[in-house]
C-alpha atoms as a PDB file:
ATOM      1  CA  UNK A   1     100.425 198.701  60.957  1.00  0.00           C
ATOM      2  CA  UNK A   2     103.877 199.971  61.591  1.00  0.00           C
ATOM      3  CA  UNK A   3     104.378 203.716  61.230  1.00  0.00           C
ATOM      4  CA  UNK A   4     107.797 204.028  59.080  1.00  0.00           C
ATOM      5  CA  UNK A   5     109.031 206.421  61.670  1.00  0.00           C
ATOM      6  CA  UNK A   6     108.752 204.002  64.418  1.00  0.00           C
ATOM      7  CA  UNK A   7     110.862 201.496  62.576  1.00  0.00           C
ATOM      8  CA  UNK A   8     114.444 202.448  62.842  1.00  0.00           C
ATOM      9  CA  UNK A   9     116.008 202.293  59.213  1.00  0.00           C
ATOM     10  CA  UNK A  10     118.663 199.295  58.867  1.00  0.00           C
ATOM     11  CA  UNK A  11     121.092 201.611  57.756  1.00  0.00           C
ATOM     12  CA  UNK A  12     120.415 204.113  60.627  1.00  0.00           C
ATOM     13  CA  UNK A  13     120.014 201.326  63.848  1.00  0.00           C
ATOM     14  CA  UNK A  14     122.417 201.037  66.774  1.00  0.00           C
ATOM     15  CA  UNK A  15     123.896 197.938  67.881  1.00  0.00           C
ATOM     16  CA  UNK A  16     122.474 196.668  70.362  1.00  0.00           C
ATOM     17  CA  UNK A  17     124.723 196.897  73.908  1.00  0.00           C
ATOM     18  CA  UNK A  18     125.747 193.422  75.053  1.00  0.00           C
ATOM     19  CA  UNK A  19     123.789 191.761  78.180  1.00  0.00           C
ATOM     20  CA  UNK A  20     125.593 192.341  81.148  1.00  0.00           C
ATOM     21  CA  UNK A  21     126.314 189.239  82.938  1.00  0.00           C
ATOM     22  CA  UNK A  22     123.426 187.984  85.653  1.00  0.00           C
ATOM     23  CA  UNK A  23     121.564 184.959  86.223  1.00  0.00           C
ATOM     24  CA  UNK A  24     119.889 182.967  83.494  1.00  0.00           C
ATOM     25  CA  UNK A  25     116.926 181.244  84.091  1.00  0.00           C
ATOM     26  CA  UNK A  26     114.882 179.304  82.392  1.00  0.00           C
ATOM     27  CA  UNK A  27     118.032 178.924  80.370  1.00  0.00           C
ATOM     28  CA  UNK A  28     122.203 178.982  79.634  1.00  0.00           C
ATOM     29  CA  UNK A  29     123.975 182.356  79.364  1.00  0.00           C
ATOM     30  CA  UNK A  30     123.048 183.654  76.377  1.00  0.00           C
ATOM     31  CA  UNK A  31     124.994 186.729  74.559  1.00  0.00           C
ATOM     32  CA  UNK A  32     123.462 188.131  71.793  1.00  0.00           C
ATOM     33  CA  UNK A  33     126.491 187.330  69.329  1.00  0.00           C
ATOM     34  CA  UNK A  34     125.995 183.904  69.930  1.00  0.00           C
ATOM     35  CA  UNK A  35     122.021 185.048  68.539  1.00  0.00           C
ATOM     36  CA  UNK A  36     123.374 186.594  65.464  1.00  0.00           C
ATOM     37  CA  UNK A  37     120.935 185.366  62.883  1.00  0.00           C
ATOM     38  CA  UNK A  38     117.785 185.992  65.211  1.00  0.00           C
ATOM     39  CA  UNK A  39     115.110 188.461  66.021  1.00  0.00           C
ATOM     40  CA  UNK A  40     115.595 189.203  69.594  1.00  0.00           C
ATOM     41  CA  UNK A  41     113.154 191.423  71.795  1.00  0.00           C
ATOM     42  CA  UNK A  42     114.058 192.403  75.104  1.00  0.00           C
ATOM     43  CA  UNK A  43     111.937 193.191  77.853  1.00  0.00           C
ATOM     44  CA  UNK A  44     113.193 195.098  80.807  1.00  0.00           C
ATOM     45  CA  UNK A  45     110.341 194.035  83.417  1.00  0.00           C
ATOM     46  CA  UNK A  46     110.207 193.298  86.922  1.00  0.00           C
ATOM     47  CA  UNK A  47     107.815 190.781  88.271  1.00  0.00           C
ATOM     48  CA  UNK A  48     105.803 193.044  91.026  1.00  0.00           C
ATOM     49  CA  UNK A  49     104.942 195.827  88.306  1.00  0.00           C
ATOM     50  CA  UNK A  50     101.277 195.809  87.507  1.00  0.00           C
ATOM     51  CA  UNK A  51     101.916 197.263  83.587  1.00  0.00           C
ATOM     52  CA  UNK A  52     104.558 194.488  83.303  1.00  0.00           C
ATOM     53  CA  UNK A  53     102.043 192.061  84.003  1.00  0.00           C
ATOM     54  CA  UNK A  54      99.315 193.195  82.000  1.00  0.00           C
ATOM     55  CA  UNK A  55     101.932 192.699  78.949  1.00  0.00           C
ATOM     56  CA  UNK A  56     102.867 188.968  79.857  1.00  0.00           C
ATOM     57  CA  UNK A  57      99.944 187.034  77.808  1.00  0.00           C
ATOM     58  CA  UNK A  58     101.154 188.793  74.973  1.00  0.00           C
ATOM     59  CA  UNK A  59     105.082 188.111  75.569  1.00  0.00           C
ATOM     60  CA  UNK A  60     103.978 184.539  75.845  1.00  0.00           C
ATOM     61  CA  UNK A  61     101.991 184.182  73.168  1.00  0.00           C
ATOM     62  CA  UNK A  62     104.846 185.815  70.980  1.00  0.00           C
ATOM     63  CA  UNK A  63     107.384 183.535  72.784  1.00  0.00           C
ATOM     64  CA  UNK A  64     104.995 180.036  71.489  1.00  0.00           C
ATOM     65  CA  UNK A  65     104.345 181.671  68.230  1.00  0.00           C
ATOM     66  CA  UNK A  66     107.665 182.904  66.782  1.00  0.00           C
ATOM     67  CA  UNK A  67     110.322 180.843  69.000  1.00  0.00           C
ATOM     68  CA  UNK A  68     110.661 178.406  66.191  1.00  0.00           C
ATOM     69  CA  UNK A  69     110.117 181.265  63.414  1.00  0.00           C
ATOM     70  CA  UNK A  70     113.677 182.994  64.454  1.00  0.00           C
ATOM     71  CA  UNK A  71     112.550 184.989  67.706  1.00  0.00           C
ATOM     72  CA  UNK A  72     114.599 184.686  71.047  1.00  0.00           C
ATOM     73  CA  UNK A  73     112.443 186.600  73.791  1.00  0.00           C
ATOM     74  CA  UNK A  74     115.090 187.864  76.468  1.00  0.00           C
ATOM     75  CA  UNK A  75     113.005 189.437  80.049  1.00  0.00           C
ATOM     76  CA  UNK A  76     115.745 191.188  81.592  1.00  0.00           C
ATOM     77  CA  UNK A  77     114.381 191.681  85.214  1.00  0.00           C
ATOM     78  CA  UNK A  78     115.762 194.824  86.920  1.00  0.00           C
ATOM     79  CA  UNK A  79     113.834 195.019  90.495  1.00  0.00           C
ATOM     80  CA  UNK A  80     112.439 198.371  91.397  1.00  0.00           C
ATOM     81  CA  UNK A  81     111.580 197.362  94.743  1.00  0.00           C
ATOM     82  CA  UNK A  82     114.025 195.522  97.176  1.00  0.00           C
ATOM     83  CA  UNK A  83     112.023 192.433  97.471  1.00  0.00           C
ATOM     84  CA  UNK A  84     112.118 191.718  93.969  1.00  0.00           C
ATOM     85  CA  UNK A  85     115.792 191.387  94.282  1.00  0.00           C
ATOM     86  CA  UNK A  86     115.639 187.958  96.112  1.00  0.00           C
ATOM     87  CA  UNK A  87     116.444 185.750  93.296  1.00  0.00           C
ATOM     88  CA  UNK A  88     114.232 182.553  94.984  1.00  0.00           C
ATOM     89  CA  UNK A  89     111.199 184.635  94.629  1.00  0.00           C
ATOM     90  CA  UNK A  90     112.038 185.406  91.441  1.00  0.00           C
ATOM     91  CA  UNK A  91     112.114 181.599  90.519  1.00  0.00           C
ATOM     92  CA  UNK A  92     108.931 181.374  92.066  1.00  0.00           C
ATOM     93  CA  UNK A  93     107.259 183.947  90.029  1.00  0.00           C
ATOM     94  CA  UNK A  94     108.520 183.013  86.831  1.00  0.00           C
ATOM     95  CA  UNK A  95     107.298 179.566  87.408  1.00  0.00           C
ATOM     96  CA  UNK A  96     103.406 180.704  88.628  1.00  0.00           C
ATOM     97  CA  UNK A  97     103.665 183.266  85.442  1.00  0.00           C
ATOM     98  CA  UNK A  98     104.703 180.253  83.043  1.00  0.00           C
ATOM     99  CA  UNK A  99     107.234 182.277  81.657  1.00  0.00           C
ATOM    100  CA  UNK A 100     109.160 179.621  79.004  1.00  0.00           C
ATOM    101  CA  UNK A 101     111.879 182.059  77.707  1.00  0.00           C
ATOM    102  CA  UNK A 102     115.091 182.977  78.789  1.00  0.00           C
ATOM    103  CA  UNK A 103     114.966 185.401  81.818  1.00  0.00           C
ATOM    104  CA  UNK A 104     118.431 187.081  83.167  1.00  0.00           C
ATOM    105  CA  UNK A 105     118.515 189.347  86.402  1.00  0.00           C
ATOM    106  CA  UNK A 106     120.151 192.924  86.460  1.00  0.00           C
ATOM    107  CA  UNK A 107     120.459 193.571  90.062  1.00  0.00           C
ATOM    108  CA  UNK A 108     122.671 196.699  89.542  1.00  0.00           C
ATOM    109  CA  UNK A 109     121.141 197.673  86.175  1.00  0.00           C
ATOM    110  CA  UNK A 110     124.170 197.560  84.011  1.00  0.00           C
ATOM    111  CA  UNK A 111     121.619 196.519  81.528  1.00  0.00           C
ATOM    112  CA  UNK A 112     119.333 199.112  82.407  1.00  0.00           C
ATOM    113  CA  UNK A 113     122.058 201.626  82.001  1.00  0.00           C
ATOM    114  CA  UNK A 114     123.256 200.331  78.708  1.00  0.00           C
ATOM    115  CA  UNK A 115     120.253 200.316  76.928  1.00  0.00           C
ATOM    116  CA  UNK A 116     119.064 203.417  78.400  1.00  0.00           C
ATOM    117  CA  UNK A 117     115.741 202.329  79.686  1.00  0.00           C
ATOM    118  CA  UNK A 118     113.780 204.840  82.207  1.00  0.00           C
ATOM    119  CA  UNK A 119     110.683 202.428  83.072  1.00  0.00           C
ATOM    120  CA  UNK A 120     108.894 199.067  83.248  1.00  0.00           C
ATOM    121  CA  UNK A 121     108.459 197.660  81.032  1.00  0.00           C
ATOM    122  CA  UNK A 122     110.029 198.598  77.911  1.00  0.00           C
ATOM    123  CA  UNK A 123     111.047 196.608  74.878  1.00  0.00           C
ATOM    124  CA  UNK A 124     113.633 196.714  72.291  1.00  0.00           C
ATOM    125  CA  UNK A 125     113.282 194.702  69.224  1.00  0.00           C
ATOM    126  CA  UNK A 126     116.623 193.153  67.620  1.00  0.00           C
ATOM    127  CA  UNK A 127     116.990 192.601  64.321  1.00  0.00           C
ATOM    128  CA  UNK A 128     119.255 189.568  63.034  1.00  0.00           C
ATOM    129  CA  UNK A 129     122.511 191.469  63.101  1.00  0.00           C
ATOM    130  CA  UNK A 130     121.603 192.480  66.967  1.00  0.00           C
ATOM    131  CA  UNK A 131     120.698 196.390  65.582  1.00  0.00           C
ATOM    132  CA  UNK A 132     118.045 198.265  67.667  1.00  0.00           C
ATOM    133  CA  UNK A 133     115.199 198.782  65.408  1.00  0.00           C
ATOM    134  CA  UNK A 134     112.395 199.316  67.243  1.00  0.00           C
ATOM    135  CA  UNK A 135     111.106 200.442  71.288  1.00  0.00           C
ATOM    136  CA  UNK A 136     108.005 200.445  73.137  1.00  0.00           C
ATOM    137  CA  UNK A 137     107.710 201.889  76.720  1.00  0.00           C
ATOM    138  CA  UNK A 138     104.797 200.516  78.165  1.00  0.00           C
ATOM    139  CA  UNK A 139     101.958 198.504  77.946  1.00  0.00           C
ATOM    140  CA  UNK A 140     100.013 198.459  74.180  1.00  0.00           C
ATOM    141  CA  UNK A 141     101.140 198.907  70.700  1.00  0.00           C
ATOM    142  CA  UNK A 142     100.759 194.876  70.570  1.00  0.00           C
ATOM    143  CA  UNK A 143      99.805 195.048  66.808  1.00  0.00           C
ATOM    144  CA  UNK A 144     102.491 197.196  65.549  1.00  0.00           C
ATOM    145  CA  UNK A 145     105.476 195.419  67.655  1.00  0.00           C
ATOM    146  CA  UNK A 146     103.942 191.878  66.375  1.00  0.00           C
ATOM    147  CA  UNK A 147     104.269 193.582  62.586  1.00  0.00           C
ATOM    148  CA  UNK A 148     107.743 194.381  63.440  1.00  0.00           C
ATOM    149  CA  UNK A 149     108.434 191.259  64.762  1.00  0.00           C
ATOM    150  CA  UNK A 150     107.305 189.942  61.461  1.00  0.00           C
ATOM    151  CA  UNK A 151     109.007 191.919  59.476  1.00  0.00           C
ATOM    152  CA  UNK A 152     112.620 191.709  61.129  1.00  0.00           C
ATOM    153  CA  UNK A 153     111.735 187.548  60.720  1.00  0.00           C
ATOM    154  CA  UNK A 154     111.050 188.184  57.166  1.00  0.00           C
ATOM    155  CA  UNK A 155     114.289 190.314  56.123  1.00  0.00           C
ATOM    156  CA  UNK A 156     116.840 188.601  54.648  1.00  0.00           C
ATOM    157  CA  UNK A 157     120.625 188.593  56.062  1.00  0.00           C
ATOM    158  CA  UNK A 158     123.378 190.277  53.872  1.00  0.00           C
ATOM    159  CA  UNK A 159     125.334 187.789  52.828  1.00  0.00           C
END
């Protein structure tokens, strides 16, 4: 289950650093003030990276399985190689992948930056208030991020 020191204490998480602005697909612009309320989890990812691959059956399965439960699953894709910057492509692959949630490019990885992310892929879970409460870098740990993603669904907002 979750170790208590990989959960980040309410009291003790970050906010969470705006998404800079890229493309949306699969959906509208999203911010995640307007997803106050929500669990988000990010995924920085970039569609030619074998690890980011192997984690997509489980993103997917999280996305069908908690979307209507409170979760909003974000992929940011920042492209490590140049030919994973053409945005058609991109289209293309999110389409064969049958990847349903919102995806959002960072081209000059303002995101990246923000969130201080050093490789693909990596994940930040959100809790409703849009506080960092829990990271993964890399593939695995699929047990204890699905009991965090739980638990964030299952706290309660302060009124």
């Amino acid at each position: 289950m979750i170790s208590p020191a990989r959960m980040t204490e309410e009291t003790k998480a970050p906010a969470a650093p705006e998404i800079s602005n890229g493309m949306w697909i699969n959906s509208e612009p999203l911010t995640l003030k307007g997803l106050h309320g929500r669990v988000v989890l990010i995924e920085f990812w970039t569609f030619a990276c074998y690890n980011c691959r192997n984690t997509l059956p489980t993103i997917k399965k999280w996305d069908a399985q908690y979307r209507d439960k409170g979760l909003t699953i974000i992929g940011v894709h920042t492209p490590e190689l140049d030919f994973e910057r053409d945005i058609d492509q991109l289209r293309r692959e999110i389409a064969e992948l049958g990847i349903k949630y919102p995806v959002v490019t960072d081209q000059d990885y303002s995101t990246w930056k923000a969130y201080g992310v050093e490789a693909w892929p990596t994940l930040f879970l959100l809790d409703k208030q849009g506080r960092v409460r829990w990271t993964h870098v890399g593939e695995g740990a699929y047990d204890e991020t699905e009991a965090a993603i739980k638990k964030l669904l299952a706290e309660k907002e302060p009124n």
